[in-house]
N, C-alpha and C. Protein backbone atom coordinates (compact mmCIF):
# COMPACT_ATOMS: atom_id res chain seq x y z
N UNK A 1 37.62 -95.70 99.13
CA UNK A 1 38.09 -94.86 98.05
C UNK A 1 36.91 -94.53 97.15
N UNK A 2 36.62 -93.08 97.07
CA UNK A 2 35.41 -92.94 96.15
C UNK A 2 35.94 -93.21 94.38
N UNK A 3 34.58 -92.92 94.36
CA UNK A 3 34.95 -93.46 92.04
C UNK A 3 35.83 -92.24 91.83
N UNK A 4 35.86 -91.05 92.15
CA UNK A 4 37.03 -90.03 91.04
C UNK A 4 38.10 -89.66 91.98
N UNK A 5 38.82 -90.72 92.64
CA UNK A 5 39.70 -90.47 93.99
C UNK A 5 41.10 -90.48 92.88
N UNK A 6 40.76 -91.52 92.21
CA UNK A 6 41.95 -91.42 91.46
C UNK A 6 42.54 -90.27 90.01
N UNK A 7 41.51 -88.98 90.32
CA UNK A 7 41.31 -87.95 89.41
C UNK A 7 42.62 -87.01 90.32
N UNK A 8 42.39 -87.16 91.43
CA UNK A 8 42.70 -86.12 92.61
C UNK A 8 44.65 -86.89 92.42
N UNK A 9 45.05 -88.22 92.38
CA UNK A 9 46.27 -88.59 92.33
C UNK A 9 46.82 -87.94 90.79
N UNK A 10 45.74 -88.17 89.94
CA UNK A 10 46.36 -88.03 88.53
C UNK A 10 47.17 -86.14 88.80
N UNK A 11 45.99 -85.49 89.31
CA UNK A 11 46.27 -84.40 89.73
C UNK A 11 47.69 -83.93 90.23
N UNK A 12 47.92 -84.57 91.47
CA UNK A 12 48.94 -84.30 92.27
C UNK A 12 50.31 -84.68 91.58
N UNK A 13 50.09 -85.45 90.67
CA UNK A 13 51.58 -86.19 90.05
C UNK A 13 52.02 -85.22 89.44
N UNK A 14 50.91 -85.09 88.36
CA UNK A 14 50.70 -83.76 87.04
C UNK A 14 51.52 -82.39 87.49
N UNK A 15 51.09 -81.80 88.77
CA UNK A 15 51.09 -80.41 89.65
C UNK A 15 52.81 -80.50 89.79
N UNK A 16 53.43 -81.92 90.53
CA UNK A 16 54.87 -82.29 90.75
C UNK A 16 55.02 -82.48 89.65
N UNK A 17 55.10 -82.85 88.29
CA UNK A 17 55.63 -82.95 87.26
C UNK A 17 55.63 -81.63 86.66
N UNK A 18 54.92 -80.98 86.74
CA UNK A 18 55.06 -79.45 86.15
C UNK A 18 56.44 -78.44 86.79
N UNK A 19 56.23 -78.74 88.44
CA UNK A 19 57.19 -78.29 89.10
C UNK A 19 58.86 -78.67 89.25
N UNK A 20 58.69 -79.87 88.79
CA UNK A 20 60.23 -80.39 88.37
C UNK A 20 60.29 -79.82 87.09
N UNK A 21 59.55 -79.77 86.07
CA UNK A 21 59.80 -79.38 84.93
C UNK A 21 60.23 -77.60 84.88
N UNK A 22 59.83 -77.24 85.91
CA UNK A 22 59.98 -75.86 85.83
C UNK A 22 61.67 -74.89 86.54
N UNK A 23 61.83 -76.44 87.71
CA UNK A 23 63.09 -76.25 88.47
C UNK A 23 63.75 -77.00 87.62
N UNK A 24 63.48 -77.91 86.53
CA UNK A 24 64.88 -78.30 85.48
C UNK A 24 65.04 -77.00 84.52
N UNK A 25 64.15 -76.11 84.34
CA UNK A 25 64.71 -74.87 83.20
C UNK A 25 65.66 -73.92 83.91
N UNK A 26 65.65 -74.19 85.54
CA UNK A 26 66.52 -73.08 86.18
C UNK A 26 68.18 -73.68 86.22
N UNK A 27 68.15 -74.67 85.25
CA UNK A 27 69.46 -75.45 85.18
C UNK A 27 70.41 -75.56 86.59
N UNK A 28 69.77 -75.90 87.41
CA UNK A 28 70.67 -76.00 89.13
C UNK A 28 70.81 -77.14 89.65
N UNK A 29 72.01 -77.44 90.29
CA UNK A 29 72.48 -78.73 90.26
C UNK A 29 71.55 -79.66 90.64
N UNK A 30 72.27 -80.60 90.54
CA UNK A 30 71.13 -82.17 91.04
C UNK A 30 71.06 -81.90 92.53
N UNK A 31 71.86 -81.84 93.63
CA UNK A 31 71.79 -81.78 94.66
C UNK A 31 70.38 -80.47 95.11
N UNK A 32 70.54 -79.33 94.62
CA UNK A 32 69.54 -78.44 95.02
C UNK A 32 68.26 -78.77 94.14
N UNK A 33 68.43 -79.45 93.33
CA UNK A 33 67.24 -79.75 92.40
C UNK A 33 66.59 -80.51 93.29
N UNK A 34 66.93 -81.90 93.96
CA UNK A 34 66.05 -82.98 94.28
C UNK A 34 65.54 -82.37 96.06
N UNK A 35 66.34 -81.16 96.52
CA UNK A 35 65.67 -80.25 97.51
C UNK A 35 64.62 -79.72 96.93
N UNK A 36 64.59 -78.83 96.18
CA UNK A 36 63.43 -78.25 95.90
C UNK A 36 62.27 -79.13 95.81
N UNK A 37 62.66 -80.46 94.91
CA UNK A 37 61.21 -81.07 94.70
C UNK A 37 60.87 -81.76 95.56
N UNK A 38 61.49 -82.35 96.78
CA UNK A 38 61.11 -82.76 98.05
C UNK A 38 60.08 -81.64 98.89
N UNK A 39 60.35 -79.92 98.65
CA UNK A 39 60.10 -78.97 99.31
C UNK A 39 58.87 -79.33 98.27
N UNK A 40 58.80 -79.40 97.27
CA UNK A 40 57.45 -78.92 96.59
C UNK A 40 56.53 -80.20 96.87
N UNK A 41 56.89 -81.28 97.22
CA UNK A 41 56.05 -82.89 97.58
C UNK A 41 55.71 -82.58 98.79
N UNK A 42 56.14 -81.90 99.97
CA UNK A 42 55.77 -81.85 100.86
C UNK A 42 54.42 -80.72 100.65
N UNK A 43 54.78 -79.42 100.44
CA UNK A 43 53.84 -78.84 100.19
C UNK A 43 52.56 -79.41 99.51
N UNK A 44 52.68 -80.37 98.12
CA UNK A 44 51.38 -80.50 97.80
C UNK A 44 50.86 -81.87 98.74
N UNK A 45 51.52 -82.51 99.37
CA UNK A 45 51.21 -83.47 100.56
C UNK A 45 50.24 -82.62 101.44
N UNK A 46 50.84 -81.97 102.37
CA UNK A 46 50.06 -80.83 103.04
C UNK A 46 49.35 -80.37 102.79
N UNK A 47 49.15 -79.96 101.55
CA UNK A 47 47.96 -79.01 100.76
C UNK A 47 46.68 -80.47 101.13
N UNK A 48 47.01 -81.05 100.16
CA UNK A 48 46.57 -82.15 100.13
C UNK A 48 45.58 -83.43 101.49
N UNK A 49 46.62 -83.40 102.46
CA UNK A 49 45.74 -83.99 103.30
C UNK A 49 44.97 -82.73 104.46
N UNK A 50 45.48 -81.60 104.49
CA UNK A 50 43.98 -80.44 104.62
C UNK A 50 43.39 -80.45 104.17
N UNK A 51 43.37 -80.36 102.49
CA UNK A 51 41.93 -80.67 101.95
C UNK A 51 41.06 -82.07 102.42
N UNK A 52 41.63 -82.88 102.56
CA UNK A 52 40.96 -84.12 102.96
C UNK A 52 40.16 -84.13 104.68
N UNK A 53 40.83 -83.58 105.12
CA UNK A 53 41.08 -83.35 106.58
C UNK A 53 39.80 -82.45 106.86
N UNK A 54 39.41 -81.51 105.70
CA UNK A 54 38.36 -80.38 105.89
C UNK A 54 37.09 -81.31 105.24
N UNK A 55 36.89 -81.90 104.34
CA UNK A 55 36.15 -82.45 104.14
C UNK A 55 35.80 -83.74 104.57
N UNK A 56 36.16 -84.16 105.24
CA UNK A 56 35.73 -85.14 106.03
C UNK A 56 34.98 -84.88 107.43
């Protein structure tokens, strides 16, 4: 684990916390809510280990 690895987590939480925050203003139920943010964890997962994947 390099020294600013844990810059890149602070990141990813931050990015999903923005995005729940943004699918709680569309006031939609709990059931389609906790879809979306599964859809949006996967995406920044993916995003995420490509970037890793390319730089390595």
């Amino acid at each position: 684990m390099s020294e600013f690895e844990w810059i890149h987590i602070i990141w990813a939480f931050g990015a999903l916390a923005l995005a729940a925050g943004c699918l709680a203003g569309y006031r939609l139920s709990w059931k389609r809510s906790i879809v979306y943010a599964l859809m949006w964890a996967a995406i920044f997962t993916a995003v995420t280990l490509f970037i890793n994947a390319v730089n390595v």
